[in-house]
N, C-alpha and C. Protein backbone atom coordinates (compact mmCIF):
# COMPACT_ATOMS: atom_id res chain seq x y z
N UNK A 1 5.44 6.40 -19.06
CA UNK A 1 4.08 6.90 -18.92
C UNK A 1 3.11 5.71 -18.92
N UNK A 2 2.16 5.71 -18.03
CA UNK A 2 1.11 4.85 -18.11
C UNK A 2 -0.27 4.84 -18.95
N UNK A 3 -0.78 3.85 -19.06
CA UNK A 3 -1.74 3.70 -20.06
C UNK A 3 -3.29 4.23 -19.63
N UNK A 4 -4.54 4.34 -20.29
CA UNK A 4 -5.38 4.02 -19.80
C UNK A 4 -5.80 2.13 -19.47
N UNK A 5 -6.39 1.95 -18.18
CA UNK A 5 -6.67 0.13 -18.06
C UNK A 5 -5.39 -0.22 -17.58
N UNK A 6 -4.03 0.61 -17.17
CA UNK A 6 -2.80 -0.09 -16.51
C UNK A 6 -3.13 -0.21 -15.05
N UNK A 7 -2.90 -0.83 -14.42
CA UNK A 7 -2.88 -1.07 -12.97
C UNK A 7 -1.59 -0.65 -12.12
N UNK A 8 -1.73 0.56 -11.21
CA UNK A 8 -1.06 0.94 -10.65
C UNK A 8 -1.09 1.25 -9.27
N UNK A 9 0.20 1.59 -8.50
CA UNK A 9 -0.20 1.42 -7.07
C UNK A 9 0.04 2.99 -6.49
N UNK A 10 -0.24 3.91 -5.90
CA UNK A 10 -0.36 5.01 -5.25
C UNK A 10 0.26 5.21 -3.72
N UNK A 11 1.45 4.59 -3.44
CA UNK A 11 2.03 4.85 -2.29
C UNK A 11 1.21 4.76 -0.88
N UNK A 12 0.23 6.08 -0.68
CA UNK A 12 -0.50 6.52 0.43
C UNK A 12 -1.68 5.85 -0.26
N UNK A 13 -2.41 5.74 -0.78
CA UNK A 13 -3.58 5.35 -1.04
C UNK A 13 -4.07 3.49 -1.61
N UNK A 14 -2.94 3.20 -2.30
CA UNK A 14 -3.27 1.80 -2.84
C UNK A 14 -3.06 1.54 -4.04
N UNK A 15 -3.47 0.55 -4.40
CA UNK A 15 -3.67 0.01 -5.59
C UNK A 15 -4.74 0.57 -7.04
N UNK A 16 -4.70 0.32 -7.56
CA UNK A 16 -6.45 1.22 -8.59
C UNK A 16 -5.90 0.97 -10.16
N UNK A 17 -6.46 1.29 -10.91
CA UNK A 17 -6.66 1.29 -12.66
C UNK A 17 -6.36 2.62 -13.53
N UNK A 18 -5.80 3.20 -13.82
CA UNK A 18 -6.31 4.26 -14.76
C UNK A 18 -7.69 4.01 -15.59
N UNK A 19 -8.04 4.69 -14.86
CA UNK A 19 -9.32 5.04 -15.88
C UNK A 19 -9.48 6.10 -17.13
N UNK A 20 -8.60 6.92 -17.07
CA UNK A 20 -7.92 7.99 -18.29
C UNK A 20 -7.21 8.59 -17.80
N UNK A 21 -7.04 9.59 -19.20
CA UNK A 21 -5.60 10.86 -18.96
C UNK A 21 -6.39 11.89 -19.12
N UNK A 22 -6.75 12.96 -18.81
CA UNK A 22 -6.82 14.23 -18.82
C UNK A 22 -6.32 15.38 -19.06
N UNK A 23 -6.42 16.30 -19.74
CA UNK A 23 -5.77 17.49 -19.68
C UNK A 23 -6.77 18.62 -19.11
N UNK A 24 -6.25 19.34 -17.74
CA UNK A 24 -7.25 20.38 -17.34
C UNK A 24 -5.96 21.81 -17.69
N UNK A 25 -6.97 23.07 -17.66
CA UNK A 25 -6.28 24.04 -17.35
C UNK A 25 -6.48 24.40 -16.05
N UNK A 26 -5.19 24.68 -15.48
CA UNK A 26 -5.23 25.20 -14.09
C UNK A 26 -4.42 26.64 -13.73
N UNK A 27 -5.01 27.50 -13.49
CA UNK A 27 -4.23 28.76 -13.28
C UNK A 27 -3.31 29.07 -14.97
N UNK A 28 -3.85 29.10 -15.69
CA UNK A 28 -3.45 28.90 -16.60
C UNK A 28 -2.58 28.37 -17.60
N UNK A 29 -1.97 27.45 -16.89
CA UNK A 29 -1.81 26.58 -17.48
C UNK A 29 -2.45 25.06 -17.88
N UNK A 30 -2.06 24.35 -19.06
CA UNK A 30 -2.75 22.78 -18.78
C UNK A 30 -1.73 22.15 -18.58
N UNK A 31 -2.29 20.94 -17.54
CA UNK A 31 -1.43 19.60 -17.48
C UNK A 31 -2.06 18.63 -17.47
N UNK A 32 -1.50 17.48 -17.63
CA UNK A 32 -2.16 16.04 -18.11
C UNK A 32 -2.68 15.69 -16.54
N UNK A 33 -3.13 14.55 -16.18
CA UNK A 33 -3.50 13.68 -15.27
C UNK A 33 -3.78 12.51 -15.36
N UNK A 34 -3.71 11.50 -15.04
CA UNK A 34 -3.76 10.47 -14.72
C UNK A 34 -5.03 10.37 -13.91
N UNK A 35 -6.26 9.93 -14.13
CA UNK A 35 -7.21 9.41 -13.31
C UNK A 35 -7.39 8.30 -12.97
N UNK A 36 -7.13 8.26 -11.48
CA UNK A 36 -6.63 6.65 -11.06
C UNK A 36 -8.02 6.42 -9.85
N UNK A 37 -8.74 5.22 -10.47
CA UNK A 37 -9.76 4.83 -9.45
C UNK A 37 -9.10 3.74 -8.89
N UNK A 38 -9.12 3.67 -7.15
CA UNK A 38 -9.02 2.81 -6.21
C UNK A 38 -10.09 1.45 -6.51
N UNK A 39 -9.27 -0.05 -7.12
CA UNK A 39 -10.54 -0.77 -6.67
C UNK A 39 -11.22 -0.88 -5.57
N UNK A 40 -10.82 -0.79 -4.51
CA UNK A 40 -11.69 -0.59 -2.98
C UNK A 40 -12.12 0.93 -2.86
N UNK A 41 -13.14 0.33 -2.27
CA UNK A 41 -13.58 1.78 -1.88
C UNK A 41 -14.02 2.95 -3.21
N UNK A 42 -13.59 2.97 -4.60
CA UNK A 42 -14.11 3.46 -5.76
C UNK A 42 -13.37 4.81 -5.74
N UNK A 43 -12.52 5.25 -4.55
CA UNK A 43 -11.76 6.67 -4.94
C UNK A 43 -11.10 7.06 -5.85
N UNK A 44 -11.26 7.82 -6.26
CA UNK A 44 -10.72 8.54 -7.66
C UNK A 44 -9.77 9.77 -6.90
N UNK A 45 -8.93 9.99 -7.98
CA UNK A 45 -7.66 10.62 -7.66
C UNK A 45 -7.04 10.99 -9.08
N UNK A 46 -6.97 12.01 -8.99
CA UNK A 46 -6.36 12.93 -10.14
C UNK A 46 -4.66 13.07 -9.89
N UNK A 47 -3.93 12.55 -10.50
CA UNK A 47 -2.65 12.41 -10.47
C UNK A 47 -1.80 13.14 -11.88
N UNK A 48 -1.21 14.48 -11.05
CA UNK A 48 -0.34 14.97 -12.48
C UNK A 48 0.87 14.31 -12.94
N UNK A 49 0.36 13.48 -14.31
CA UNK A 49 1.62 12.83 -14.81
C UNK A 49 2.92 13.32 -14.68
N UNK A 50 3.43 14.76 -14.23
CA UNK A 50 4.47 15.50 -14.28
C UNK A 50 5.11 15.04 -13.53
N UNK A 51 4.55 14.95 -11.73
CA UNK A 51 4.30 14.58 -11.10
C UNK A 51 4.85 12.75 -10.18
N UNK A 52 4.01 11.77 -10.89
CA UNK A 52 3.79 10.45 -11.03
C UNK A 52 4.50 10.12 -10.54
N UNK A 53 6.62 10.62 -10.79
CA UNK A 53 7.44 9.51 -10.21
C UNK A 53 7.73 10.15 -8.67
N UNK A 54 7.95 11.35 -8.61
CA UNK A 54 7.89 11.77 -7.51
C UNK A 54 6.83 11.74 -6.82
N UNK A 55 5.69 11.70 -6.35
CA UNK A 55 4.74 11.22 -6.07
C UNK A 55 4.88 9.51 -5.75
N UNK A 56 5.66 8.41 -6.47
CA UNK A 56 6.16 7.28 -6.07
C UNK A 56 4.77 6.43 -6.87
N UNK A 57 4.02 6.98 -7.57
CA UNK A 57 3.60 6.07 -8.46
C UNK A 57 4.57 4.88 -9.22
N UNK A 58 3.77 3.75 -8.89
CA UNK A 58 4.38 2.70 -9.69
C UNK A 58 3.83 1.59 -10.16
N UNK A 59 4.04 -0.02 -11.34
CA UNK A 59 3.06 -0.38 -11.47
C UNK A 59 2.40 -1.67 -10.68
N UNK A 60 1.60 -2.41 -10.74
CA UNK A 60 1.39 -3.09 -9.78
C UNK A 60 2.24 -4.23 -9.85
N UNK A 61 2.77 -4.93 -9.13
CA UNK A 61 3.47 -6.49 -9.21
C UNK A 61 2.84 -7.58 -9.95
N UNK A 62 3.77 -8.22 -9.95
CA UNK A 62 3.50 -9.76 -10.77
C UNK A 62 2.54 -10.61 -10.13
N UNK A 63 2.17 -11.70 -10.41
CA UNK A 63 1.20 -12.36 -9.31
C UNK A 63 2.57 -12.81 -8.68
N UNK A 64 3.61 -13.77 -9.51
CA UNK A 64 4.79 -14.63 -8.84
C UNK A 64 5.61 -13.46 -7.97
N UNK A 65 5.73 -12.17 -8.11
CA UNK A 65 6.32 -11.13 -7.21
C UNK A 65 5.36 -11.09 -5.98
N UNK A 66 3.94 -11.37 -6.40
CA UNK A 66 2.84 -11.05 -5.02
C UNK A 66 2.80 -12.33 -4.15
N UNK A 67 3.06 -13.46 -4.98
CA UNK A 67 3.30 -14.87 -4.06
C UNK A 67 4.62 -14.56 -3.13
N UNK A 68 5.64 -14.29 -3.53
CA UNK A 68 6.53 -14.32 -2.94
C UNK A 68 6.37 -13.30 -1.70
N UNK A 69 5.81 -12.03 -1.81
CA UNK A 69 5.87 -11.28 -0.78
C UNK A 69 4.75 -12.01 0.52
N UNK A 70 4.00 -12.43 0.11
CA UNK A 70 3.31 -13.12 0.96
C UNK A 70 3.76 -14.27 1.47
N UNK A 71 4.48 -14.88 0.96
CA UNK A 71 5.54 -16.15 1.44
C UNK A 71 6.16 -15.45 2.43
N UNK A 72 7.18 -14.44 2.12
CA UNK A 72 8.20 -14.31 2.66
C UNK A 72 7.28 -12.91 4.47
N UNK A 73 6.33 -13.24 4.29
CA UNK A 73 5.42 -11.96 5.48
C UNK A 73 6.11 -12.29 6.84
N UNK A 74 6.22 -14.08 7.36
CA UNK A 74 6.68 -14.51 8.40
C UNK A 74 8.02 -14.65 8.60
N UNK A 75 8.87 -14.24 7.78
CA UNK A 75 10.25 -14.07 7.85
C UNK A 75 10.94 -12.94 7.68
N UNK A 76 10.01 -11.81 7.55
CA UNK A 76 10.78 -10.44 7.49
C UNK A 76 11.35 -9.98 8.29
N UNK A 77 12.31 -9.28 8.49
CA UNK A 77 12.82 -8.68 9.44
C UNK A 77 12.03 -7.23 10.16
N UNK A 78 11.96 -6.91 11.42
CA UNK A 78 11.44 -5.98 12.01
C UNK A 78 11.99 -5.21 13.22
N UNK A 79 11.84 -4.09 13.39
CA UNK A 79 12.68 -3.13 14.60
C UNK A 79 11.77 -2.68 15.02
N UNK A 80 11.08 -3.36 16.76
CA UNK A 80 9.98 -2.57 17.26
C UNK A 80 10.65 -1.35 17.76
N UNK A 81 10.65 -0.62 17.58
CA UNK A 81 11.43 0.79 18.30
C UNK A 81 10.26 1.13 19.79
N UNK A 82 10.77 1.50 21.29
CA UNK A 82 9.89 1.44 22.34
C UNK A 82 9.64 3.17 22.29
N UNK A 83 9.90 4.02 21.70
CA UNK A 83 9.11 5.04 21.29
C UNK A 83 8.32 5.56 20.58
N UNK A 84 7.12 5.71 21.12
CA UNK A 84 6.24 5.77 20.56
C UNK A 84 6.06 6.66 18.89
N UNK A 85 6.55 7.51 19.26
CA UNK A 85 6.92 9.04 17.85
C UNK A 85 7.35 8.40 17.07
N UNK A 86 8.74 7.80 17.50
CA UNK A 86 9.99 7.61 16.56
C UNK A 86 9.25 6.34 16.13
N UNK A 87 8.72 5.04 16.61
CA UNK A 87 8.15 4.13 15.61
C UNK A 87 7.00 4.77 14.38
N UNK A 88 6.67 5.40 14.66
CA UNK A 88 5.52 5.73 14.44
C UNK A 88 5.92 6.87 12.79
N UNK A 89 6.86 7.27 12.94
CA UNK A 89 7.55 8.39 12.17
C UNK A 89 8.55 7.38 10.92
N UNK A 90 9.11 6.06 11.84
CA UNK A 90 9.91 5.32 11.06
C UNK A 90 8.55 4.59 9.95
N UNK A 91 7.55 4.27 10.47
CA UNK A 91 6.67 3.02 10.05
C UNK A 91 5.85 4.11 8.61
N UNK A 92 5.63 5.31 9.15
CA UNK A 92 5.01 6.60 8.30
C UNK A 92 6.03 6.76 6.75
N UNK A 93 7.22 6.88 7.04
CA UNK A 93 8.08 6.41 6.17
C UNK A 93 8.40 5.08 5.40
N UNK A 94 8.27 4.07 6.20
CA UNK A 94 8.01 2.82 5.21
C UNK A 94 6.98 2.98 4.66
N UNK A 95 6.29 3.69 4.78
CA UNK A 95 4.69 3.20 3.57
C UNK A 95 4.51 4.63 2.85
N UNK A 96 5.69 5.46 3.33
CA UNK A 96 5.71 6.75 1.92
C UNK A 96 6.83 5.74 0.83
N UNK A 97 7.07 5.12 0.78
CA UNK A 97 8.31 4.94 -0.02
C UNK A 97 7.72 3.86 -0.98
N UNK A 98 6.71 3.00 -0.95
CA UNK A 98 6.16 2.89 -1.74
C UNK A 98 6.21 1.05 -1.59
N UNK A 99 7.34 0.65 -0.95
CA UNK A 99 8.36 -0.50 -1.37
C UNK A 99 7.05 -1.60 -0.60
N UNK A 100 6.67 -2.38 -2.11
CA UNK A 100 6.12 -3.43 -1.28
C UNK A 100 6.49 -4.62 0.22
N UNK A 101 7.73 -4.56 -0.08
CA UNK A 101 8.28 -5.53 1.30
C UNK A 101 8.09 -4.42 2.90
N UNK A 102 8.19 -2.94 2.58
CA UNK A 102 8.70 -2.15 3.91
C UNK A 102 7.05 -1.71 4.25
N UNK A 103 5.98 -2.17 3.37
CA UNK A 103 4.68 -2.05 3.21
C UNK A 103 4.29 -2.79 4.57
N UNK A 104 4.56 -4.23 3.84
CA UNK A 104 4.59 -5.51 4.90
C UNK A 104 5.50 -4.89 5.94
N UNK A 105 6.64 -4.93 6.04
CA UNK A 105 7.53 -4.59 7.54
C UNK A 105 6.40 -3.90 8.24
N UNK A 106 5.51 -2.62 7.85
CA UNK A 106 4.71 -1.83 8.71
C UNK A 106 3.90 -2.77 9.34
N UNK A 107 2.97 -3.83 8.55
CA UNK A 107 2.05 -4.54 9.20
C UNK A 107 2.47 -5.44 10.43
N UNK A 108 3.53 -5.67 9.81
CA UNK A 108 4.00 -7.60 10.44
C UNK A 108 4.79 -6.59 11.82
N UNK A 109 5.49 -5.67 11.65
CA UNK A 109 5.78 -4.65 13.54
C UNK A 109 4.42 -4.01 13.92
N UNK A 110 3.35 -3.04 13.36
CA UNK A 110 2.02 -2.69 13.98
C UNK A 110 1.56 -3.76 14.72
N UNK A 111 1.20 -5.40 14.03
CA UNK A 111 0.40 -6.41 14.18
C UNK A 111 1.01 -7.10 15.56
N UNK A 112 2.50 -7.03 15.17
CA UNK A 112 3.53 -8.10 16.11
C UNK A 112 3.00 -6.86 17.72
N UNK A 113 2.94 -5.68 17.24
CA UNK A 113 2.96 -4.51 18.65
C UNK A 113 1.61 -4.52 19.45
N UNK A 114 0.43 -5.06 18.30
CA UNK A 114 -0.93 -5.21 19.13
C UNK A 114 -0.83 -6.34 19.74
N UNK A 115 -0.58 -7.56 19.21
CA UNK A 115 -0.64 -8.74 19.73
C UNK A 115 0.51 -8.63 21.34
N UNK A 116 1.29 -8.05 21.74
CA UNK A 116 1.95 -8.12 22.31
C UNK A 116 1.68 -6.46 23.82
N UNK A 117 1.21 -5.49 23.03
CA UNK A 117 1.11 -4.14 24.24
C UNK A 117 -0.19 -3.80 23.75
N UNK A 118 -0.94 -3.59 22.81
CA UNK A 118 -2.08 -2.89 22.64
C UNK A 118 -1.59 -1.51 21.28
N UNK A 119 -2.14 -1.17 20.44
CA UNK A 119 -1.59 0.09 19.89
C UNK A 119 -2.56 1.49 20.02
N UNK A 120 -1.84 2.12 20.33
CA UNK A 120 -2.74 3.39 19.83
C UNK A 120 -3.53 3.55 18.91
N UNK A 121 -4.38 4.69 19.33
CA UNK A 121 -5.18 4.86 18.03
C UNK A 121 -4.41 5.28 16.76
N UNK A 122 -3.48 6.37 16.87
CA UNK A 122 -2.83 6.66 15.63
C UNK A 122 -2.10 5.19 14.40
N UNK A 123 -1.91 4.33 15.72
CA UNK A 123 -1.09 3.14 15.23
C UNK A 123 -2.08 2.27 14.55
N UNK A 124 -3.37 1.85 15.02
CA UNK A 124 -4.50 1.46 14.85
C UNK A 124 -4.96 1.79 13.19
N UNK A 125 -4.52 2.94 12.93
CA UNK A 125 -5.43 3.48 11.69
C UNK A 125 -4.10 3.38 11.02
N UNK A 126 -2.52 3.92 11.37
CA UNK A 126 -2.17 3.24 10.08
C UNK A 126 -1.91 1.54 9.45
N UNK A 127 -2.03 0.95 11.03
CA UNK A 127 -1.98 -0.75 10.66
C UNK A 127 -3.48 -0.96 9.25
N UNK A 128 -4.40 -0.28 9.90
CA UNK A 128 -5.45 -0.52 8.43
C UNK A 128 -4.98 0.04 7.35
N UNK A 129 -4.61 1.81 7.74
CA UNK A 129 -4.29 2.11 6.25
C UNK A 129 -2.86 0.74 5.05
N UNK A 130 -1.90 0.25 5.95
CA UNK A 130 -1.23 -0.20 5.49
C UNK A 130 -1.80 -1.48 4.97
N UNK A 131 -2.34 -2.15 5.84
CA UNK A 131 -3.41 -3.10 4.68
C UNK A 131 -4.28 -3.55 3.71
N UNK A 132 -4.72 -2.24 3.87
CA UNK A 132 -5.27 -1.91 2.88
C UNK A 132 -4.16 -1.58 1.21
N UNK A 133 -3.55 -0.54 1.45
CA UNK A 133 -2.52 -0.56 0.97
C UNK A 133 -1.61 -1.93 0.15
N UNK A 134 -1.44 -2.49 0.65
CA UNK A 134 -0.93 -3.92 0.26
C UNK A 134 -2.08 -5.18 0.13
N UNK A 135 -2.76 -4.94 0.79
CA UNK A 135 -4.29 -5.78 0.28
C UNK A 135 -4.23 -5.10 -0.95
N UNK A 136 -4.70 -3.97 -1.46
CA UNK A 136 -5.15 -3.90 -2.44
C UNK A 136 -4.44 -3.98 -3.81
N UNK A 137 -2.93 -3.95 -3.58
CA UNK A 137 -2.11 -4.18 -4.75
C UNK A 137 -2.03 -6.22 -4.92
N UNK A 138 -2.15 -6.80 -3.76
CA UNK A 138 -2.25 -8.44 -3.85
C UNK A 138 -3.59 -8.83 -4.94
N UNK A 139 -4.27 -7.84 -4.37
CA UNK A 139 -6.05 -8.80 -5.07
C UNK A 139 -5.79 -8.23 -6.28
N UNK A 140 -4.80 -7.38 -7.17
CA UNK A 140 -4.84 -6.67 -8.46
C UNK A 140 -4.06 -7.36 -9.22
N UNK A 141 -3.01 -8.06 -8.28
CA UNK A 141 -1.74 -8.90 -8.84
C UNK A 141 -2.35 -10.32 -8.94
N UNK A 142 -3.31 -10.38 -7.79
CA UNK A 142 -3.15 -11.84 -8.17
C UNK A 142 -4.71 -12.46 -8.59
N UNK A 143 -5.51 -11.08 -8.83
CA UNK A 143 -7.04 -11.32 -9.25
C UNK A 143 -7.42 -12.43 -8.84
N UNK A 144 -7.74 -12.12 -6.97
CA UNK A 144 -8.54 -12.80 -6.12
C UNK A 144 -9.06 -12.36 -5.05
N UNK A 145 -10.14 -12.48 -4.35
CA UNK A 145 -10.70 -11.55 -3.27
C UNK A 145 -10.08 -10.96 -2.69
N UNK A 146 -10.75 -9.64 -1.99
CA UNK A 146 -10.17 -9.07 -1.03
C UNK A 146 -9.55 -10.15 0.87
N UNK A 147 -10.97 -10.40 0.49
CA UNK A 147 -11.38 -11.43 1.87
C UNK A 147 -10.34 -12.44 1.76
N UNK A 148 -10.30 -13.45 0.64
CA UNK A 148 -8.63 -14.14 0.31
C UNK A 148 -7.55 -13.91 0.86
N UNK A 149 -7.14 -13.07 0.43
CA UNK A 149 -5.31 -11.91 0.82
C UNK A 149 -5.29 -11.72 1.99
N UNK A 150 -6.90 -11.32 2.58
CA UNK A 150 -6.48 -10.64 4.14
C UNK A 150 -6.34 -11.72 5.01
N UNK A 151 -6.75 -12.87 4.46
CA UNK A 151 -6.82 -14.52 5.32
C UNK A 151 -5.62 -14.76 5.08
N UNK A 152 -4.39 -14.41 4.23
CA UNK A 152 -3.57 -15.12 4.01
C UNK A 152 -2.66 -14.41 4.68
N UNK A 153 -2.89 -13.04 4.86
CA UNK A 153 -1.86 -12.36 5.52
C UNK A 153 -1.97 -12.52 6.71
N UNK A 154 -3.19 -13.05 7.49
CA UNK A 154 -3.63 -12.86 9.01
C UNK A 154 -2.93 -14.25 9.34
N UNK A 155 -3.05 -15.16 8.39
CA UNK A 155 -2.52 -16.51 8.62
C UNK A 155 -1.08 -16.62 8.74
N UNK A 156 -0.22 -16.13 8.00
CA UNK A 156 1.27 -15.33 7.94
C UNK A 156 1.48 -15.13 9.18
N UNK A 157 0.93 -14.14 9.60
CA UNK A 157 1.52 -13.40 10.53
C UNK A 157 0.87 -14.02 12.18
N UNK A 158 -0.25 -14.17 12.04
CA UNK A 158 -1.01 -15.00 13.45
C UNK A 158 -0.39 -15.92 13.43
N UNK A 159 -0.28 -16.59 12.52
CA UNK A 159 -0.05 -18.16 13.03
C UNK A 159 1.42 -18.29 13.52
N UNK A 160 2.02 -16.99 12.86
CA UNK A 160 3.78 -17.21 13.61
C UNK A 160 3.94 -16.58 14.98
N UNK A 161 2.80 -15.71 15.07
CA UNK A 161 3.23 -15.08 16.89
C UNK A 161 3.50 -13.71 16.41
N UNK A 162 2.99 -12.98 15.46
CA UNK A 162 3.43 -11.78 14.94
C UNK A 162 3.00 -10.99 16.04
């Protein structure tokens, strides 16, 4: 169970803090929650601790775990798949699962797919959502700008031909 002030990451949404635990009644019953504010953007999100692991809550990385993933951005492995659905369905799944490295895989194939054909709009919005996403667990791990991380990841990946 997590604390209030723990730093945790939210799969679909990002990175954020507990800000408390809650107990509401709902349909008559009560259950706890987890109130987790997004540092970006300030969203709040009510998360039932019951919930938490299924849901793929988890806590945020190390800074030396967040160096490394950013080291390792230009050497990951990637499968552009030339259908459109099926990439798109595979990449939707790397960033339900929570896994910081398959986070990155989404960016470093979205990024490698604009630089190279153009992406869709659908593709377009999850290349941000996913940066965001992993932007925001880097600047928590490694308490340093947003603007920082996203230079370091653009540098990663631009400067290799992503």
């Amino acid at each position: 169970m997590f604390q209030v002030g723990d730093k945790v990451v939210h799969p679909m949404h990002g990175a954020g803090v507990i800000d408390s635990i809650v107990d509401e009644k709902i349909g008559g019953a009560v259950q706890t929650y987890y109130v987790f504010r997004m540092s970006a953007g300030g969203l709040v999100l009510k998360i039932p601790v019951a919930n938490s692991q299924v849901i793929g809550l988890r806590a945020v990385v190390d800074a030396a775990a967040a160096d490394a993933v950013i080291a390792a951005l230009g050497s990951l492995e990637i499968e552009v798949t030339a259908n459109w659905n099926k990439r798109y369905r595979e990449n939707l799944e790397r960033l339900k699962s929570g896994d910081l490295y398959e986070v990155a895989r989404v960016i470093k194939c979205l990024m490698s797919r604009d630089a190279q054909r153009g992406l869709s709009n659908g593709e377009r919005k999850m290349l941000h959502s996913a940066k965001q996403i992993f932007i925001s667990e880097m600047v928590l791990a490694k308490d340093v700008p947003y603007s920082d991380i996203e230079g370091q990841v653009n540098a990663c990946l631009v400067g290799e031909g992503a």
